[in-house]
C-alpha atoms as a PDB file:
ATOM      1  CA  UNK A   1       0.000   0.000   0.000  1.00  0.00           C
ATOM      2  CA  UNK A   2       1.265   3.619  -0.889  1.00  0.00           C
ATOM      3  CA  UNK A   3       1.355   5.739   1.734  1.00  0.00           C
ATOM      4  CA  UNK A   4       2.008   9.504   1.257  1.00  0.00           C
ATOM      5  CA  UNK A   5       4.369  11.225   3.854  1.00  0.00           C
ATOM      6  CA  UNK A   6       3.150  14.643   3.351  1.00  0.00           C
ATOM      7  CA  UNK A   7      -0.195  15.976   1.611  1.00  0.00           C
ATOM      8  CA  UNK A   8      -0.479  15.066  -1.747  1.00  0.00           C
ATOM      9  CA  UNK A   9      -2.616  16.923  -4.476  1.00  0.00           C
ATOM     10  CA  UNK A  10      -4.403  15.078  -7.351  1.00  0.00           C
ATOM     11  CA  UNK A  11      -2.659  15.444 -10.415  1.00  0.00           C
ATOM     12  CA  UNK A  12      -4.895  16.369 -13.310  1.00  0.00           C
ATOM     13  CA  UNK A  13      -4.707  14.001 -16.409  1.00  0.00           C
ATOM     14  CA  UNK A  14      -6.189  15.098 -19.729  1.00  0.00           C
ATOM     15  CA  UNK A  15      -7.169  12.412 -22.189  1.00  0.00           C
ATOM     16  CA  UNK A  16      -8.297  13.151 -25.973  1.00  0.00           C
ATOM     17  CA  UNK A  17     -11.789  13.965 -24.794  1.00  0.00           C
ATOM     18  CA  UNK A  18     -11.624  14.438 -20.669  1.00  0.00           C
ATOM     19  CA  UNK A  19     -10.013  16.568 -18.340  1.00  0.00           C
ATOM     20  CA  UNK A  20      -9.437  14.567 -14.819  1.00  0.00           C
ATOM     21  CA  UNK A  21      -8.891  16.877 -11.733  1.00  0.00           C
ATOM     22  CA  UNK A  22      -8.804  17.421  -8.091  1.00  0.00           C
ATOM     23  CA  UNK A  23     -12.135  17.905  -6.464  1.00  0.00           C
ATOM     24  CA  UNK A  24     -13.527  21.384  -5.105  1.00  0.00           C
ATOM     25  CA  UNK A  25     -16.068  21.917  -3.052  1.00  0.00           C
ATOM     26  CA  UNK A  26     -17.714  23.331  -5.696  1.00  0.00           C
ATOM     27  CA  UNK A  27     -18.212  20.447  -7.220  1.00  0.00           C
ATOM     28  CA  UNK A  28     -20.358  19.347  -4.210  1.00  0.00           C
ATOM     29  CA  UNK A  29     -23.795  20.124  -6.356  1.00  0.00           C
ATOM     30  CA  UNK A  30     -22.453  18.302  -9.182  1.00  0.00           C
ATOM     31  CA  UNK A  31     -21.622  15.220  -7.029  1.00  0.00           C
ATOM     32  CA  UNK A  32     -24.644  15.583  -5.277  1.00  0.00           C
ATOM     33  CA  UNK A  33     -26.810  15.240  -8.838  1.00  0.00           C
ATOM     34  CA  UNK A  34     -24.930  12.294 -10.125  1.00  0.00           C
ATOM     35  CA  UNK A  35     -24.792  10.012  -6.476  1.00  0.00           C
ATOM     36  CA  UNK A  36     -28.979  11.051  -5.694  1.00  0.00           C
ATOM     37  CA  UNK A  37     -30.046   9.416  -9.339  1.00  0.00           C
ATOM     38  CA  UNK A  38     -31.632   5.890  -9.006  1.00  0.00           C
ATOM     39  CA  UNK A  39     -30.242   4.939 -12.359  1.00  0.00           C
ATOM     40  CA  UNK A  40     -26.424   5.991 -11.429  1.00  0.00           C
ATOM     41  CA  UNK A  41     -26.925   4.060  -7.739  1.00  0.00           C
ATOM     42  CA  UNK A  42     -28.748   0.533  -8.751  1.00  0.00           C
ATOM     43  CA  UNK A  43     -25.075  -1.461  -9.079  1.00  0.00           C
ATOM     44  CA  UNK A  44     -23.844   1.113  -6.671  1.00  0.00           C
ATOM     45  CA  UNK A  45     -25.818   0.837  -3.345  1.00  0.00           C
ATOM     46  CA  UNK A  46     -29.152   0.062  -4.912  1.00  0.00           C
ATOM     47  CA  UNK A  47     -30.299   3.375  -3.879  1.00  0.00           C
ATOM     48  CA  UNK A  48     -29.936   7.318  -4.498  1.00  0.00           C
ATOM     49  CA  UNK A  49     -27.390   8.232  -1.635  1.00  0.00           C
ATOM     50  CA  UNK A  50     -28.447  11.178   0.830  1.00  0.00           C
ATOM     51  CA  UNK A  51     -26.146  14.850   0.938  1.00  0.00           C
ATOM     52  CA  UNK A  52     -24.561  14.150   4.064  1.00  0.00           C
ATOM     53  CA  UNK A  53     -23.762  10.524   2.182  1.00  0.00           C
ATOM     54  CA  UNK A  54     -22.434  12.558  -0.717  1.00  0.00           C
ATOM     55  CA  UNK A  55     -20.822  15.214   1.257  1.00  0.00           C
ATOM     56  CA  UNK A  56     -19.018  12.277   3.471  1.00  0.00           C
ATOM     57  CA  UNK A  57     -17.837  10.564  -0.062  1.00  0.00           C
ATOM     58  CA  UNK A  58     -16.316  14.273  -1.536  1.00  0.00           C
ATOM     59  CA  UNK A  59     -14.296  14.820   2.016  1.00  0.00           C
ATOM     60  CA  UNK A  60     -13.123  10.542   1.572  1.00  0.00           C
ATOM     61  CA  UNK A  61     -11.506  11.690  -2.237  1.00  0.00           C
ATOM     62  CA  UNK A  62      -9.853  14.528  -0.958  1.00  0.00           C
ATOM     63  CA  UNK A  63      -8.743  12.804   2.108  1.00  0.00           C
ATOM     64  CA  UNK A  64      -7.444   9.578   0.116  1.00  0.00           C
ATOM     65  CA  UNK A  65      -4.849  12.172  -1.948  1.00  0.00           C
ATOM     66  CA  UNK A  66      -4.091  13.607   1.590  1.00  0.00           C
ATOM     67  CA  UNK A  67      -3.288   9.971   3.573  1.00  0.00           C
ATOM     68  CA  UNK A  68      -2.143   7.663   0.680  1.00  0.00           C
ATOM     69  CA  UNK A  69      -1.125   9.657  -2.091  1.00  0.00           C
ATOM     70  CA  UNK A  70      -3.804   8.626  -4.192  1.00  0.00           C
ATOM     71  CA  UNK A  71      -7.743   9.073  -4.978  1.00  0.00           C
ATOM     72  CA  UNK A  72     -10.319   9.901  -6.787  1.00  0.00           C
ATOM     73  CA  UNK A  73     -10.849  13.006  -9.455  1.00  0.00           C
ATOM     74  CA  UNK A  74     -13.223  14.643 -11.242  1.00  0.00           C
ATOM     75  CA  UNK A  75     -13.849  13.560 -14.560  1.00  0.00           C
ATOM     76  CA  UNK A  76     -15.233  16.804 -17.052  1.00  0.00           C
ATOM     77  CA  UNK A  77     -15.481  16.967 -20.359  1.00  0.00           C
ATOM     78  CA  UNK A  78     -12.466  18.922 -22.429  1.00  0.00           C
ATOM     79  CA  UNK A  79     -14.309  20.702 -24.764  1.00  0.00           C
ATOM     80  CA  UNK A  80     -17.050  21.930 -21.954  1.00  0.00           C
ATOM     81  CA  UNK A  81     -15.889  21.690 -18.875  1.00  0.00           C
ATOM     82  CA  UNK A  82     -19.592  19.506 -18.283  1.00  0.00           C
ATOM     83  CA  UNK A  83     -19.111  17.303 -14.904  1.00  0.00           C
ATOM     84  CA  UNK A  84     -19.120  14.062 -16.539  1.00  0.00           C
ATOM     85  CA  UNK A  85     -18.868  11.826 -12.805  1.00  0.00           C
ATOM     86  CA  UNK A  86     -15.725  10.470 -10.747  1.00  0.00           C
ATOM     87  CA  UNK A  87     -13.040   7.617 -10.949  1.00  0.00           C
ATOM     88  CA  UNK A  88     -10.044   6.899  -9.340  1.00  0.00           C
ATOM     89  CA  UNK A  89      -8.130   4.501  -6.839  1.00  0.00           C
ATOM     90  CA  UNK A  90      -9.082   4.010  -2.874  1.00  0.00           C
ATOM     91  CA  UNK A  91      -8.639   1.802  -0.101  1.00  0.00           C
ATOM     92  CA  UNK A  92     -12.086   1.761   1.980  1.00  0.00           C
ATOM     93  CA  UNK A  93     -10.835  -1.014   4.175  1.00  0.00           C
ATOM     94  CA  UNK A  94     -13.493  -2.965   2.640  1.00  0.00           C
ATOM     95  CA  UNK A  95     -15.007  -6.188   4.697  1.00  0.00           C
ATOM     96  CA  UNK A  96     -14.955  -8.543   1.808  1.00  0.00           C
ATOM     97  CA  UNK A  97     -13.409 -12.156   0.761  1.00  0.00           C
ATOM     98  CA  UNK A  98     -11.027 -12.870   0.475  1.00  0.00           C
ATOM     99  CA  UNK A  99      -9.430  -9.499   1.271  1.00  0.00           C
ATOM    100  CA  UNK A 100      -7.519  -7.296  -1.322  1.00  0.00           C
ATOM    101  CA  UNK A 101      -5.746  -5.030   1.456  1.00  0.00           C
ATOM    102  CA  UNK A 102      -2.942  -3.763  -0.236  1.00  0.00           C
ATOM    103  CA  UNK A 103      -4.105  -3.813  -3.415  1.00  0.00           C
ATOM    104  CA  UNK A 104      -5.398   0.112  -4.608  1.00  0.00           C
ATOM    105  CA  UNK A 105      -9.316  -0.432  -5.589  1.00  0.00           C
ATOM    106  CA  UNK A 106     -10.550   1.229  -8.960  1.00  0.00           C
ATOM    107  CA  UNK A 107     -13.842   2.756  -9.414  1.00  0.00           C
ATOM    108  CA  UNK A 108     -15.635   4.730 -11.867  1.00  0.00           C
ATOM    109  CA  UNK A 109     -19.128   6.526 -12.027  1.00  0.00           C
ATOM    110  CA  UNK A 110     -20.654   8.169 -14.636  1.00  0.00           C
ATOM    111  CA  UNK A 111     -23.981  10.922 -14.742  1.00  0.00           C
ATOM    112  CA  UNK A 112     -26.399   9.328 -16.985  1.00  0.00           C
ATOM    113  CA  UNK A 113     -26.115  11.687 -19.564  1.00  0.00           C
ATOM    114  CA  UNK A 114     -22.349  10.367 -20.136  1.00  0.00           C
ATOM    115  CA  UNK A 115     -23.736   6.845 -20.355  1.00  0.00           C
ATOM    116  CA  UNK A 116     -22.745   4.894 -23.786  1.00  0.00           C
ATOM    117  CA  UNK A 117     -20.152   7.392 -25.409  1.00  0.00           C
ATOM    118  CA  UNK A 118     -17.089   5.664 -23.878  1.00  0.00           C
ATOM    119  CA  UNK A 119     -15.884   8.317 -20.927  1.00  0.00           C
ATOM    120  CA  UNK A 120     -15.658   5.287 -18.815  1.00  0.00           C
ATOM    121  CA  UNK A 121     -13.098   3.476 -20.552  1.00  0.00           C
ATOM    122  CA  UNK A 122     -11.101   6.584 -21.544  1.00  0.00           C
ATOM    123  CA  UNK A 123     -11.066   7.969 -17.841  1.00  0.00           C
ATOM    124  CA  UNK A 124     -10.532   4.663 -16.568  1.00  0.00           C
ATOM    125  CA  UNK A 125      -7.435   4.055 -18.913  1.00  0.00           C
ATOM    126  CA  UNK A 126      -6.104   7.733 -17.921  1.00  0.00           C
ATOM    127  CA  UNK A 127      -6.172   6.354 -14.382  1.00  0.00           C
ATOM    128  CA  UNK A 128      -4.660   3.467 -14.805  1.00  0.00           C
ATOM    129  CA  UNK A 129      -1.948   4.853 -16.864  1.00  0.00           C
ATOM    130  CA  UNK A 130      -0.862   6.985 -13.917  1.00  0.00           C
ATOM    131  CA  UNK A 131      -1.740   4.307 -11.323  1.00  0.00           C
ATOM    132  CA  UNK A 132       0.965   2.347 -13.349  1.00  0.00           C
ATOM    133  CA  UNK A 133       3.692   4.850 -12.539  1.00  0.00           C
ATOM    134  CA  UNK A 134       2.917   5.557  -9.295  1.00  0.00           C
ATOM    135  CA  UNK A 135       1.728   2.123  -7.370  1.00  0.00           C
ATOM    136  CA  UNK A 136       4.144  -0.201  -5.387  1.00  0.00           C
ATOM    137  CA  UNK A 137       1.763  -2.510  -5.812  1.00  0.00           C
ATOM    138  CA  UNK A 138       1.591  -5.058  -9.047  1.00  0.00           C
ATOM    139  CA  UNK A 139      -1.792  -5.185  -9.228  1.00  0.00           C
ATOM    140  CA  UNK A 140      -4.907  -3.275  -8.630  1.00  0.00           C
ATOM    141  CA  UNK A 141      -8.889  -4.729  -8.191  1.00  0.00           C
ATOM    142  CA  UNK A 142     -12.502  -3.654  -8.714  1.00  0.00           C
ATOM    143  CA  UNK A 143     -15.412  -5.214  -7.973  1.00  0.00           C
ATOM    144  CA  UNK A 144     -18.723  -4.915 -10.186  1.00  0.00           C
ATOM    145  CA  UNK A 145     -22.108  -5.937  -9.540  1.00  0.00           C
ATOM    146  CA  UNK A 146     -23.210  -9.298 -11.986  1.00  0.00           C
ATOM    147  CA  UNK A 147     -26.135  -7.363 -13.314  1.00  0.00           C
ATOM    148  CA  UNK A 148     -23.719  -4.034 -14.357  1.00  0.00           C
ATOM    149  CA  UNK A 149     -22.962  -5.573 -17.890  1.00  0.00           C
ATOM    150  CA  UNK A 150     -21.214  -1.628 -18.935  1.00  0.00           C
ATOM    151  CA  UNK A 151     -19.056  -1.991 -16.035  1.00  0.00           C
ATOM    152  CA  UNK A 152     -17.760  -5.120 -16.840  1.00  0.00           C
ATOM    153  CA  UNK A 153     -17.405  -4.312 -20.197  1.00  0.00           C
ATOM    154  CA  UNK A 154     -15.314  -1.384 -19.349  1.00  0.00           C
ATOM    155  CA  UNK A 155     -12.876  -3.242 -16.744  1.00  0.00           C
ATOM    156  CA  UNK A 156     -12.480  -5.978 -19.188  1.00  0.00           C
ATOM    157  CA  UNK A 157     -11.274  -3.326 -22.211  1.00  0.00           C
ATOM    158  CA  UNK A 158      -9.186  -1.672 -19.289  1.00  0.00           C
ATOM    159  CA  UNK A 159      -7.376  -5.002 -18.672  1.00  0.00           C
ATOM    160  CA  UNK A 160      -9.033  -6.309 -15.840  1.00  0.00           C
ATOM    161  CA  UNK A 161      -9.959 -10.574 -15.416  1.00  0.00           C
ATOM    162  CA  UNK A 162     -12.900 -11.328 -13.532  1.00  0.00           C
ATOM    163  CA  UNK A 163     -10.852 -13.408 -10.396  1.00  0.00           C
ATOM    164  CA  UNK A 164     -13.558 -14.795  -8.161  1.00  0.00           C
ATOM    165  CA  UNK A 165     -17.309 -14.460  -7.285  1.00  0.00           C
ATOM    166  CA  UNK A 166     -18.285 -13.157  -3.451  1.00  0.00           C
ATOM    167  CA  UNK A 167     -20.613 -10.931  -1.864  1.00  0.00           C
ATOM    168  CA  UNK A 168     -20.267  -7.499  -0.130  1.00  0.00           C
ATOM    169  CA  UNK A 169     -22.702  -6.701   2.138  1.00  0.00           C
ATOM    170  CA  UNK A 170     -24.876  -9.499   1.193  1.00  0.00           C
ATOM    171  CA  UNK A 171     -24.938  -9.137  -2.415  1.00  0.00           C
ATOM    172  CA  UNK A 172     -23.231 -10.948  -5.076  1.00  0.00           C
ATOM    173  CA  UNK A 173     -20.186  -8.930  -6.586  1.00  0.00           C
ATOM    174  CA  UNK A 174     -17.533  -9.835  -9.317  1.00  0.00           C
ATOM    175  CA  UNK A 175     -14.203  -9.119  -7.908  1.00  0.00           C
ATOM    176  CA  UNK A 176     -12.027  -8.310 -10.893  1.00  0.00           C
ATOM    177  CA  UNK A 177      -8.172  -7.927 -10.852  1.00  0.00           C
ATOM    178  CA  UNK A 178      -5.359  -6.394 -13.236  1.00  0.00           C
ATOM    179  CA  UNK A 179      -1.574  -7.027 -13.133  1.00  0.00           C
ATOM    180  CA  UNK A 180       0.267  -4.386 -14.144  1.00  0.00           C
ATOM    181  CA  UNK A 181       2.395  -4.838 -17.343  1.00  0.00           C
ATOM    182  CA  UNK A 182       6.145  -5.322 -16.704  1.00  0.00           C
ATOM    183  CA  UNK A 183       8.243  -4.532 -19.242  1.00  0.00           C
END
C-alpha cells in the first residue's frame, strides 16, 4: 500500500476527450446530482445516496490524496468543462473475501447523460496509466455488480480478469483484478 508522507494533491490528467482533476467543493452540487439518481446508484448501493452521504464521499476523495497519495478526481469533459462523474483509486478497508488489502481499488461513475459514449473506458485508462507509474503494488482490483454488464465491459477493455465471485454486504459482486504490465 502507498502511503504519502506529506499531503499530496491530485494530479490532473487530460485524455483526448476528458479533463481529470482534483475535487472542489464546488463540485459538491455536481456530485450531489450524479450520487442522488436511481439509475447511477442501482449497481452502486441500490439506492440514491443522501447529501450528508455525498458530502461524506467528496471529504473521503480529498482525504485519500491527503493519507495515501492517491484518490479519486473529477472527470469533465475537455471541450465543456460539463461534470461528466468520478473515478479513481481508494482503499475503503473494505469487509470482503477474500481481502484485497494492499491492493489500490478502482472505481468509476458516470452521470447518466455520459452513459454509452465511452468516458468510462477513456477515464478509466487515464487512471490506470498513472496508477501504473505511481503504485508499489503489481496489481490493482474492482469489484462490479453481476447485473452491471457496462461496467464489466469497461474493466475488461481496461485489462481487468474477472478473479472470483463473493458478496459485499450481502450481495453478489464480481471481484475483478489487473496485473500491471512489466516490461
Amino acid at each position: 500500500m502507498q502511503s504519502a508522507s506529506h499531503p499530496v494533491a491530485a494530479p490532473t490528467l487530460e485524455t483526448e476527450r476528458l479533463v481529470l482533476r482534483a475535487h472542489r467543493v464546488s463540485d459538491f452540487a455536481d456530485s450531489l446530482d450524479l450520487w442522488s439518481d436511481p439509475e447511477v446508484t442501482r449497481f452502486i448501493g441500490g439506492r440514491p445516496f443522501t447529501q450528508e452521504e455525498i458530502w461524506a464521499r467528496l471529504v473521503r476523495y480529498v482525504g485519500h490524496w491527503v493519507l495515501l497519495g492517491y484518490g479519486y478526481w473529477v472527470v469533465t469533459d475537455k471541450k465543456t468543462g460539463c461534470f461528466l462523474g468520478e473515478v479513481g483509486f481508494a482503499d475503503f478497508k473494505r469487509d470482503i473475501e477474500p481481502s484485497f488489502e494492499g491492493m489500490p481499488e478502482i472505481g468509476w461513475v458516470l452521470a447518466a447523460h455520459a452513459h454509452g459514449r465511452g468516458y468510462a473506458t477513456e477515464a478509466v485508462r487515464a487512471a490506470i496509466a498513472w496508477g501504473d507509474d505511481h503504485f508499489k503494488a503489481s496489481r490493482t482490483v474492482c469489484i462490479i455488480a453481476p447485473e452491471n454488464r457496462s461496467s464489466i465491459r469497461v474493466a475488461e477493455k481496461c485489462g481487468y480478469r474477472e478473479f472470483l465471485h463473493t458478496t459485499y454486504k450481502d450481495k453478489p459482486t464480481i471481484m475483478f483484478v489487473r496485473d500491471r504490465a512489466t516490461i
